[in-house]
Protein backbone atom coordinates (compact mmCIF):
# COMPACT_ATOMS: atom_id res chain seq x y z
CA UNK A 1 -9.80 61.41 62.40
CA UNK A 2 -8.12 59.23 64.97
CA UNK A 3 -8.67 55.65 64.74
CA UNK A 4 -10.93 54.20 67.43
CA UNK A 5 -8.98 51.28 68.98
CA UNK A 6 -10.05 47.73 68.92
CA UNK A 7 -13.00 46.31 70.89
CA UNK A 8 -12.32 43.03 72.54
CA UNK A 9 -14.63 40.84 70.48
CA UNK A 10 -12.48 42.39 67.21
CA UNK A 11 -9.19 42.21 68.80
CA UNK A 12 -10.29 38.39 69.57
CA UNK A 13 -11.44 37.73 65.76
CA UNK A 14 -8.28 39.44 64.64
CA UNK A 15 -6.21 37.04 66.39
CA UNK A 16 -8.29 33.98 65.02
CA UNK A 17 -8.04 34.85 61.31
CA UNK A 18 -4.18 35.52 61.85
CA UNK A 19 -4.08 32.30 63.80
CA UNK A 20 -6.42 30.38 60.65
CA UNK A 21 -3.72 32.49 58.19
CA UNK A 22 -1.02 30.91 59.98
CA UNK A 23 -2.36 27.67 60.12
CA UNK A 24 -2.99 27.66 56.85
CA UNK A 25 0.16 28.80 55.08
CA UNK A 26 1.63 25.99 57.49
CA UNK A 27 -0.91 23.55 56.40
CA UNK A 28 0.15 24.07 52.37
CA UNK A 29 4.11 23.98 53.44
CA UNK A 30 3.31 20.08 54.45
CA UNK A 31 0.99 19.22 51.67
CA UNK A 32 1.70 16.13 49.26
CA UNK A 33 0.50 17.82 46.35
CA UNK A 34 2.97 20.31 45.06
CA UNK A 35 1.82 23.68 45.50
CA UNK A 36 2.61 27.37 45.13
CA UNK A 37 1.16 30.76 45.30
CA UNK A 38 1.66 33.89 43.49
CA UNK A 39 0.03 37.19 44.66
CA UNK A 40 -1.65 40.17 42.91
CA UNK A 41 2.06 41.26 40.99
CA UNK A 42 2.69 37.83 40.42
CA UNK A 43 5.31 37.40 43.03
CA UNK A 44 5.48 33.88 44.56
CA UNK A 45 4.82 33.89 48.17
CA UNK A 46 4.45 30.32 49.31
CA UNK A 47 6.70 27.31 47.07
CA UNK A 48 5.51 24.40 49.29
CA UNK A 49 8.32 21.80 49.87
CA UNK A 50 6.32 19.19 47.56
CA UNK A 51 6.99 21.69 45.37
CA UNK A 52 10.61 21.82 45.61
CA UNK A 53 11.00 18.04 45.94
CA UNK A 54 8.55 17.86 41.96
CA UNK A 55 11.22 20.69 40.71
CA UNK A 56 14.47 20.45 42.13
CA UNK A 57 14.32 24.78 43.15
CA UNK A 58 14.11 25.95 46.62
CA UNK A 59 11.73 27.94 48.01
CA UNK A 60 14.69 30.34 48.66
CA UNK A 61 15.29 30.95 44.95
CA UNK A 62 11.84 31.90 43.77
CA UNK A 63 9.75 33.58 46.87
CA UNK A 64 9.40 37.30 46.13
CA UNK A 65 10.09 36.62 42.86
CA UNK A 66 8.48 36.22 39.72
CA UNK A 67 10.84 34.00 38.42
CA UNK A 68 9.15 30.79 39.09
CA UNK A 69 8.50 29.83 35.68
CA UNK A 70 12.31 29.05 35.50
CA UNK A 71 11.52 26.08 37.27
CA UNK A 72 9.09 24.80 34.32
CA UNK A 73 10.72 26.38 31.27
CA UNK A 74 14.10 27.55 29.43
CA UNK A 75 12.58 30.61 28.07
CA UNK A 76 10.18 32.74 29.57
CA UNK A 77 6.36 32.07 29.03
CA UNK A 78 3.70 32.48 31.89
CA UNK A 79 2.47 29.99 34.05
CA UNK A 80 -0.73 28.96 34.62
CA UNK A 81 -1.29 30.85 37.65
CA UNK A 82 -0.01 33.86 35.93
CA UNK A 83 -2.69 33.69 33.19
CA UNK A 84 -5.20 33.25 36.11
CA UNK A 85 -4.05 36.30 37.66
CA UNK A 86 -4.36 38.24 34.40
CA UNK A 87 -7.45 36.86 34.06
CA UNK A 88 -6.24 35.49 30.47
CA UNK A 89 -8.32 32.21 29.08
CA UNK A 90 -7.65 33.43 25.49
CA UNK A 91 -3.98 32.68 26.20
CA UNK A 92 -4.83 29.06 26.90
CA UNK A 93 -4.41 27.72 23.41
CA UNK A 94 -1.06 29.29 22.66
CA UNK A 95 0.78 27.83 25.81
CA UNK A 96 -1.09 24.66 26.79
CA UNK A 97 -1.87 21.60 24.45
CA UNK A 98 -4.98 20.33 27.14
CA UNK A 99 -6.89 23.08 28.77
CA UNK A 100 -10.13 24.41 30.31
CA UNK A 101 -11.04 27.52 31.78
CA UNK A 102 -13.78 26.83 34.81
CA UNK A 103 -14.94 30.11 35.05
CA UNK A 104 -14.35 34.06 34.19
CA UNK A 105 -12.93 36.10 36.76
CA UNK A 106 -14.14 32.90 38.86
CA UNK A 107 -12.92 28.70 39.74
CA UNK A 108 -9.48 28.89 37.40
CA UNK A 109 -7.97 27.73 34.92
CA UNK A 110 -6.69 23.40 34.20
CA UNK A 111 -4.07 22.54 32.07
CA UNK A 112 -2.41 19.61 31.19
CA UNK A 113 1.74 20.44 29.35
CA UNK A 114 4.96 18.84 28.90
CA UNK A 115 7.78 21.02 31.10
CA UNK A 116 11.01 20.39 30.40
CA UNK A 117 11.78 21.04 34.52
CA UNK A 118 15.73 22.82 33.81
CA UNK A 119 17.02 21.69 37.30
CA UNK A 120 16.06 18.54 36.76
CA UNK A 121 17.33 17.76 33.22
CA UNK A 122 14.26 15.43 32.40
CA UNK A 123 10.81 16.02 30.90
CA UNK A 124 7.48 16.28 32.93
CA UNK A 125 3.72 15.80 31.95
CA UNK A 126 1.77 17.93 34.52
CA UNK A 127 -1.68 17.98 35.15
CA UNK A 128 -2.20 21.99 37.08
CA UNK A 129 -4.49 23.67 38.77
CA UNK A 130 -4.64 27.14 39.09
CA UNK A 131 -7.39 29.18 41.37
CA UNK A 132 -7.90 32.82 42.39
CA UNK A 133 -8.12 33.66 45.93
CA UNK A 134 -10.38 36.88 46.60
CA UNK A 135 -10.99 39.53 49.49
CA UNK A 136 -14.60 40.14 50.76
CA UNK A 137 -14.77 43.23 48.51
CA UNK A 138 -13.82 40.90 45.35
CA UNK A 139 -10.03 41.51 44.73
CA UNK A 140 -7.76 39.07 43.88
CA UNK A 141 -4.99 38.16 46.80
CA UNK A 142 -3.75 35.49 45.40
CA UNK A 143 -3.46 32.77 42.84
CA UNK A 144 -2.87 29.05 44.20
CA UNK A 145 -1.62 26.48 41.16
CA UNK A 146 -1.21 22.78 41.79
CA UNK A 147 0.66 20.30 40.22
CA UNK A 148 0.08 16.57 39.48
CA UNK A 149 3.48 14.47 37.77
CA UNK A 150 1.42 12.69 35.26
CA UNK A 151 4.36 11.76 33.34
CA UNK A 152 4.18 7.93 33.92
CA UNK A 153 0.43 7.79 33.26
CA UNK A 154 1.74 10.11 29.42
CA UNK A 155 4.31 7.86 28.35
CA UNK A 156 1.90 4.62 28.78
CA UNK A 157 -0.70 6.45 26.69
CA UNK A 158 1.76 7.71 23.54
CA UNK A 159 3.04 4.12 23.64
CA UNK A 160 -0.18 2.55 23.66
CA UNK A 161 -1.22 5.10 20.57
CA UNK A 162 1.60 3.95 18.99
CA UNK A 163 1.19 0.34 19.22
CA UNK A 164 -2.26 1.13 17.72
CA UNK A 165 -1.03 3.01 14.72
CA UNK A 166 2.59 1.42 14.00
CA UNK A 167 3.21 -1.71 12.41
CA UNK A 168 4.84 -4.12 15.03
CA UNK A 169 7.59 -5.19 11.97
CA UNK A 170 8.80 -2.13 10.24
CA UNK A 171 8.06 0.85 12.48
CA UNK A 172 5.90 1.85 9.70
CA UNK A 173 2.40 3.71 10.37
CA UNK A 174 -0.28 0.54 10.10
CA UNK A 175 -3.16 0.52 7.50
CA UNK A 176 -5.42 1.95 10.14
CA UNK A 177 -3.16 4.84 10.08
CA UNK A 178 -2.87 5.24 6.31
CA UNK A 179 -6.78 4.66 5.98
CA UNK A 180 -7.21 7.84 8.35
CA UNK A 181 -4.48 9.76 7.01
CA UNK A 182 -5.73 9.45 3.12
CA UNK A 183 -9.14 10.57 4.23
CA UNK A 184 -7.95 13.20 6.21
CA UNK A 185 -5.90 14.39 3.39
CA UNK A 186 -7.97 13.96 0.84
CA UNK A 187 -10.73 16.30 2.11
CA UNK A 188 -7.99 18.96 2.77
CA UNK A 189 -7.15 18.39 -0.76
CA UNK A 190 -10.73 19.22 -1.74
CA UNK A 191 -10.41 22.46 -0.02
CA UNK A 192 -7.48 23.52 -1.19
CA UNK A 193 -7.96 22.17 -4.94
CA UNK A 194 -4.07 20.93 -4.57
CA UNK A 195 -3.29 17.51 -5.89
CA UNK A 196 -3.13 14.27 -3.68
CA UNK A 197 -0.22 11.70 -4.53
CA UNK A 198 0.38 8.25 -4.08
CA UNK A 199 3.00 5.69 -4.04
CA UNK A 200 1.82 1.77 -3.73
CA UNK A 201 5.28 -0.09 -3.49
CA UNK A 202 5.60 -3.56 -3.72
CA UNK A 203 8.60 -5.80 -3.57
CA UNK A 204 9.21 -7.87 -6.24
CA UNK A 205 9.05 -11.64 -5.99
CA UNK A 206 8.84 -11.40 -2.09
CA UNK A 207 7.54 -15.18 -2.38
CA UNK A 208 10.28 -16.74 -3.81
CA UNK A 209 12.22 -14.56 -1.74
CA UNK A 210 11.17 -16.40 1.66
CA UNK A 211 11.08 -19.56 0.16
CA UNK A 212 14.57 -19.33 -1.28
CA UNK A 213 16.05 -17.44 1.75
CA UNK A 214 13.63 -17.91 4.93
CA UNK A 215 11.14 -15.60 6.58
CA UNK A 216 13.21 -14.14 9.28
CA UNK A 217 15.47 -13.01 6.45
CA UNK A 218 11.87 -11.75 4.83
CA UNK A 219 11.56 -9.55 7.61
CA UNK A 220 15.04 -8.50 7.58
CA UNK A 221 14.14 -7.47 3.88
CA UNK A 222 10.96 -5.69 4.40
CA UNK A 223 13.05 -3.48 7.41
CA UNK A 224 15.36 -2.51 5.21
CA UNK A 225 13.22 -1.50 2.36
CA UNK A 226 10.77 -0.26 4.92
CA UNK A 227 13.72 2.19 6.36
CA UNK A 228 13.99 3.37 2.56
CA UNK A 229 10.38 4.55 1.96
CA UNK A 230 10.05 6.13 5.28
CA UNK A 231 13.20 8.64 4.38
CA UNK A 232 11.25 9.83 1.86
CA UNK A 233 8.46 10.73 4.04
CA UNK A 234 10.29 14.44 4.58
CA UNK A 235 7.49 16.46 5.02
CA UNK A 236 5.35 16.88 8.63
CA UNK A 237 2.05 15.74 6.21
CA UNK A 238 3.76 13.15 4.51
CA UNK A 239 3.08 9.29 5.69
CA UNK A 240 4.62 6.33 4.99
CA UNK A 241 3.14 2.90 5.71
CA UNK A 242 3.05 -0.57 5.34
CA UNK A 243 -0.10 -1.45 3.31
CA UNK A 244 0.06 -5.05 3.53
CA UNK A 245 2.49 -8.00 3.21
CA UNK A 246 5.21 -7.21 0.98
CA UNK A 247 3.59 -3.94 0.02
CA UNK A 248 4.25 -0.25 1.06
CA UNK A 249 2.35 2.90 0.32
CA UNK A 250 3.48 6.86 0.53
CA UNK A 251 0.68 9.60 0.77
CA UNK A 252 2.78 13.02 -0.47
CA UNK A 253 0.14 15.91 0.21
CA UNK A 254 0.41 19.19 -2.42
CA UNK A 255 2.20 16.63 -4.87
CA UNK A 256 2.07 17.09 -8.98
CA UNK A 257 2.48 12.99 -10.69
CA UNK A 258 5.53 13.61 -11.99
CA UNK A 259 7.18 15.17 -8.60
CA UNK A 260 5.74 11.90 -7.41
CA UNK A 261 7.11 9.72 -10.25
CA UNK A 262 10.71 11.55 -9.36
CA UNK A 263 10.59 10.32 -5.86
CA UNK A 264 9.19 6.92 -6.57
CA UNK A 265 12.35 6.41 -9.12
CA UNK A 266 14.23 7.28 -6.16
CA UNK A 267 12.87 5.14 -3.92
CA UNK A 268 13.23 2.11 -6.50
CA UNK A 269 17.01 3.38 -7.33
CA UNK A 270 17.61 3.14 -3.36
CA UNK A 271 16.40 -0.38 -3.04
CA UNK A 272 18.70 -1.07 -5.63
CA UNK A 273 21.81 -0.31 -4.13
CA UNK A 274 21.50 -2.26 -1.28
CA UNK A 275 21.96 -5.07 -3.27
CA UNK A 276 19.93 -7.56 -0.97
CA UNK A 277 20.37 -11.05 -2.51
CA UNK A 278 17.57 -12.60 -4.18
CA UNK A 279 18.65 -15.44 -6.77
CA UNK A 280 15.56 -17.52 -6.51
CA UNK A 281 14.62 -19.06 -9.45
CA UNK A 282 11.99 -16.90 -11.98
CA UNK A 283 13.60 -13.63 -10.00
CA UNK A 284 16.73 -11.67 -10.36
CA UNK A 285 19.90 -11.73 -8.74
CA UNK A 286 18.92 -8.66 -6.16
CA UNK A 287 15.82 -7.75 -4.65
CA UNK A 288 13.91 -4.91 -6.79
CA UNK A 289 10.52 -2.91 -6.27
CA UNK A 290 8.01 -2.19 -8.51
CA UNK A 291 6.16 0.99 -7.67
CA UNK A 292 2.47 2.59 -9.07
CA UNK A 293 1.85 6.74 -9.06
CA UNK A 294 -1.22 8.13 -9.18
CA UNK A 295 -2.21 11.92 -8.32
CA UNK A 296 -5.40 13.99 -8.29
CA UNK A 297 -6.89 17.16 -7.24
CA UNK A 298 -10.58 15.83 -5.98
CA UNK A 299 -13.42 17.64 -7.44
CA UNK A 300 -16.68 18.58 -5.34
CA UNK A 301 -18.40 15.05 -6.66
CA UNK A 302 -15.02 13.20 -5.38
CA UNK A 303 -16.09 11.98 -1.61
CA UNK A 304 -13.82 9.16 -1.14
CA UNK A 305 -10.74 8.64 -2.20
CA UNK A 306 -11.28 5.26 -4.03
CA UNK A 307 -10.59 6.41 -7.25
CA UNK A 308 -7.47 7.60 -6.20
CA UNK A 309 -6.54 4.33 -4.59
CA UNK A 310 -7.39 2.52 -7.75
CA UNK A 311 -5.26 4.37 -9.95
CA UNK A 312 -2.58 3.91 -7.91
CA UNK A 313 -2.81 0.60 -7.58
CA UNK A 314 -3.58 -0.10 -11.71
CA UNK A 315 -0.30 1.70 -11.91
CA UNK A 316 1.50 -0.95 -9.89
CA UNK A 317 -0.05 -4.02 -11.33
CA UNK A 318 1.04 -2.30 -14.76
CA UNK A 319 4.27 -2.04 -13.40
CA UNK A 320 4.04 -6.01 -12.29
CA UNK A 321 2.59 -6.95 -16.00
CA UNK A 322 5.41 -5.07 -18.12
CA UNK A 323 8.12 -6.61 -16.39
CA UNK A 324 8.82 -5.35 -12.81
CA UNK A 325 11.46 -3.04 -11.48
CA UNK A 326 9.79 -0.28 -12.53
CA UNK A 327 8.05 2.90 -11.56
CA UNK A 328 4.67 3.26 -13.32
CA UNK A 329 2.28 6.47 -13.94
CA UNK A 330 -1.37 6.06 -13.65
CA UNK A 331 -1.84 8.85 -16.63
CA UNK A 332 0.99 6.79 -18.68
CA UNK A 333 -0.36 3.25 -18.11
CA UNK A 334 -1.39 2.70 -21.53
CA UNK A 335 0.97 4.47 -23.34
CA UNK A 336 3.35 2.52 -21.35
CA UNK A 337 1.76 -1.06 -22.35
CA UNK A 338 1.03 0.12 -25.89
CA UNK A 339 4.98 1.06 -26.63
CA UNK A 340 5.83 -2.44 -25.77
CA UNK A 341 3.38 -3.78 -28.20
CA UNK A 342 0.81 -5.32 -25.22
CA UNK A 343 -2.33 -6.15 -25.48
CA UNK A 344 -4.58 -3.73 -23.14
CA UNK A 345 -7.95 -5.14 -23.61
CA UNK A 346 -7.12 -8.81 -21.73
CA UNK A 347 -5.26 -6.62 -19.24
CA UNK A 348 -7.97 -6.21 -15.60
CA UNK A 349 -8.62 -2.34 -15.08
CA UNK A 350 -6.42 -0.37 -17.88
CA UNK A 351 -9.96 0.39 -19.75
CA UNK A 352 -9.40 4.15 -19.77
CA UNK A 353 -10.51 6.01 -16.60
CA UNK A 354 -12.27 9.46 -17.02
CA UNK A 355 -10.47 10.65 -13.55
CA UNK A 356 -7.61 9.72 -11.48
């Protein structure tokens, strides 16, 4: 059947919605906020030059392409538009830290990712936008994604966490941190029914030690004993902090006591060997730590880790009381006083405990 040709009234709205196309693909060219579009295959069609300027590639390298994730990535992954176009939301949590999906099959996708941005040889934080464009009948066209360089706004945010959570002296996570990283363990402990250590380490005779040397030299002394206990924080899970003053603490997650006893000798060994100078009177000639274990696998009745806490830090007062220097057990505290000949029963807390 031929085709009937055009009336005048649709040859003149055929000329105004190629006239509003044209206007429009100019219109995104000259926008501010870096934009490009991918159609139905996932080719890009429009790479606005806001675009270009945000990733240092030309609109030459990527149009008719569907290589314009090289601009964001090293390896290939999809884009945000792409996921959008293969109307993919359960994708969202394997490529994007911060997302929401607006709508099935409807508004798009947001997204908030670090791209490490290849041409440029830098880092990004990018806030994008990603929208489906569809025909009358309901087919996709197009996907438009926008981008937003929230990188500045990032970095001001991680250091502001970090000021919040890391002692301003030894780099150290604060007690905040270690309050909210015990209980955090702990109840994953319950779950799992795997034992919880740790490590309270305290530095022996750190007052004599400023008064003999100073308190800038203090600090010099807690950094370098602080640097010690962090190395053995190997693990993603494990945390090392400064619990107050002179004293340290090291949570160790899925940790037996005496795995935790090895690494505390360690620690106390390392200390050692840097042979800081002490020499006040009542003190030795180097500085020396003194260093309390405790581990336990909570129970069902165990909702708070204080019991843990106090075992570990019975441990390190029994370390204090027998002499210093010394790596203690919670389980071994009064085997440990009784083989010296001490007295337990004037000693604060070594009544035996029922738990750890």
């Amino acid at each position: 059947m031929a085709k009937l040709p055009k009336t005048p009234s649709e040859k003149a709205r055929a000329k105004t919605v190629d006239v509003a196309d044209s206007y429009a693909v100019r219109l995104m060219q000259h926008l501010v906020v870096p934009t490009f579009v991918i159609d139905p295959k996932r080719r890009v069609v429009i790479w606005n030059k806001a675009c270009e300027r945000l990733t240092g590639v030309a609109a030459s390298e990527v149009i008719g392409t569907n290589k314009h994730w090289q601009a964001f990535y090293e390896t290939r992954r999809p884009c945000l538009a792409d996921l959008v176009a293969l109307d993919r939301p359960e994708q969202l949590p394997e490529f994007y830290s911060e997302y929401a999906a607006r709508g099935h099959n409807g508004l798009g996708f947001s997204a908030e990712n670090w791209c490490v941005m290849p041409k440029l040889g830098s880092q990004l934080y990018l806030a994008i936008d990603a929208g489906p464009i569809h025909d009358e009948a309901g087919n996709l066209i197009a996907v438009v994604e926008t981008l937003r360089d929230l990188t500045d706004q990032k970095r001001a945010e991680m250091a502001l966490k970090e000021l919040a959570t890391k002692d301003g002296l030894t780099g150290l996570s604060n007690r905040r941190s270690f309050d909210q990283m015990l209980m955090s363990e702990w109840a994953r402990a319950q779950r799992t029914q795997k034992p919880l250590a740790l490590l309270f380490v305290d530095v022996d005779h750190f007052k004599l030690f400023n008064d003999e040397h100073g308190h800038q030299t203090g600090d010099e002394c807690l950094r370098a004993v602080a640097d010690v206990v962090s190395r053995y924080a190997r693990r993603p899970l494990d945390l090392a902090s400064r619990y107050g003053g002179e004293e340290f603490a090291l949570i160790l997650p899925e940790m037996s006591s005496d795995d935790a006893c090895v690494i505390a000798e360690e620690i106390r060994r390392a200390v050692t060997a840097l042979r800081i100078a002490h020499g006040a009177d009542g003190a030795g000639d180097h500085v020396t730590l003194s260093v309390g274990v405790a581990s336990h696998v909570p129970g069902e009745a165990d909702n708070a880790p204080n019991g843990l806490l106090g075992a570990a830090d019975q441990a390190l007062y029994a370390a204090k009381r027998l002499g210093r220097n010394r790596v203690v057990c919670s389980e071994r505290v009064l085997a440990e006083f009784m083989g010296l000949g001490l007295d337990t029963t004037s000693v604060p807390g070594l009544a035996p405990r029922k738990s750890a």
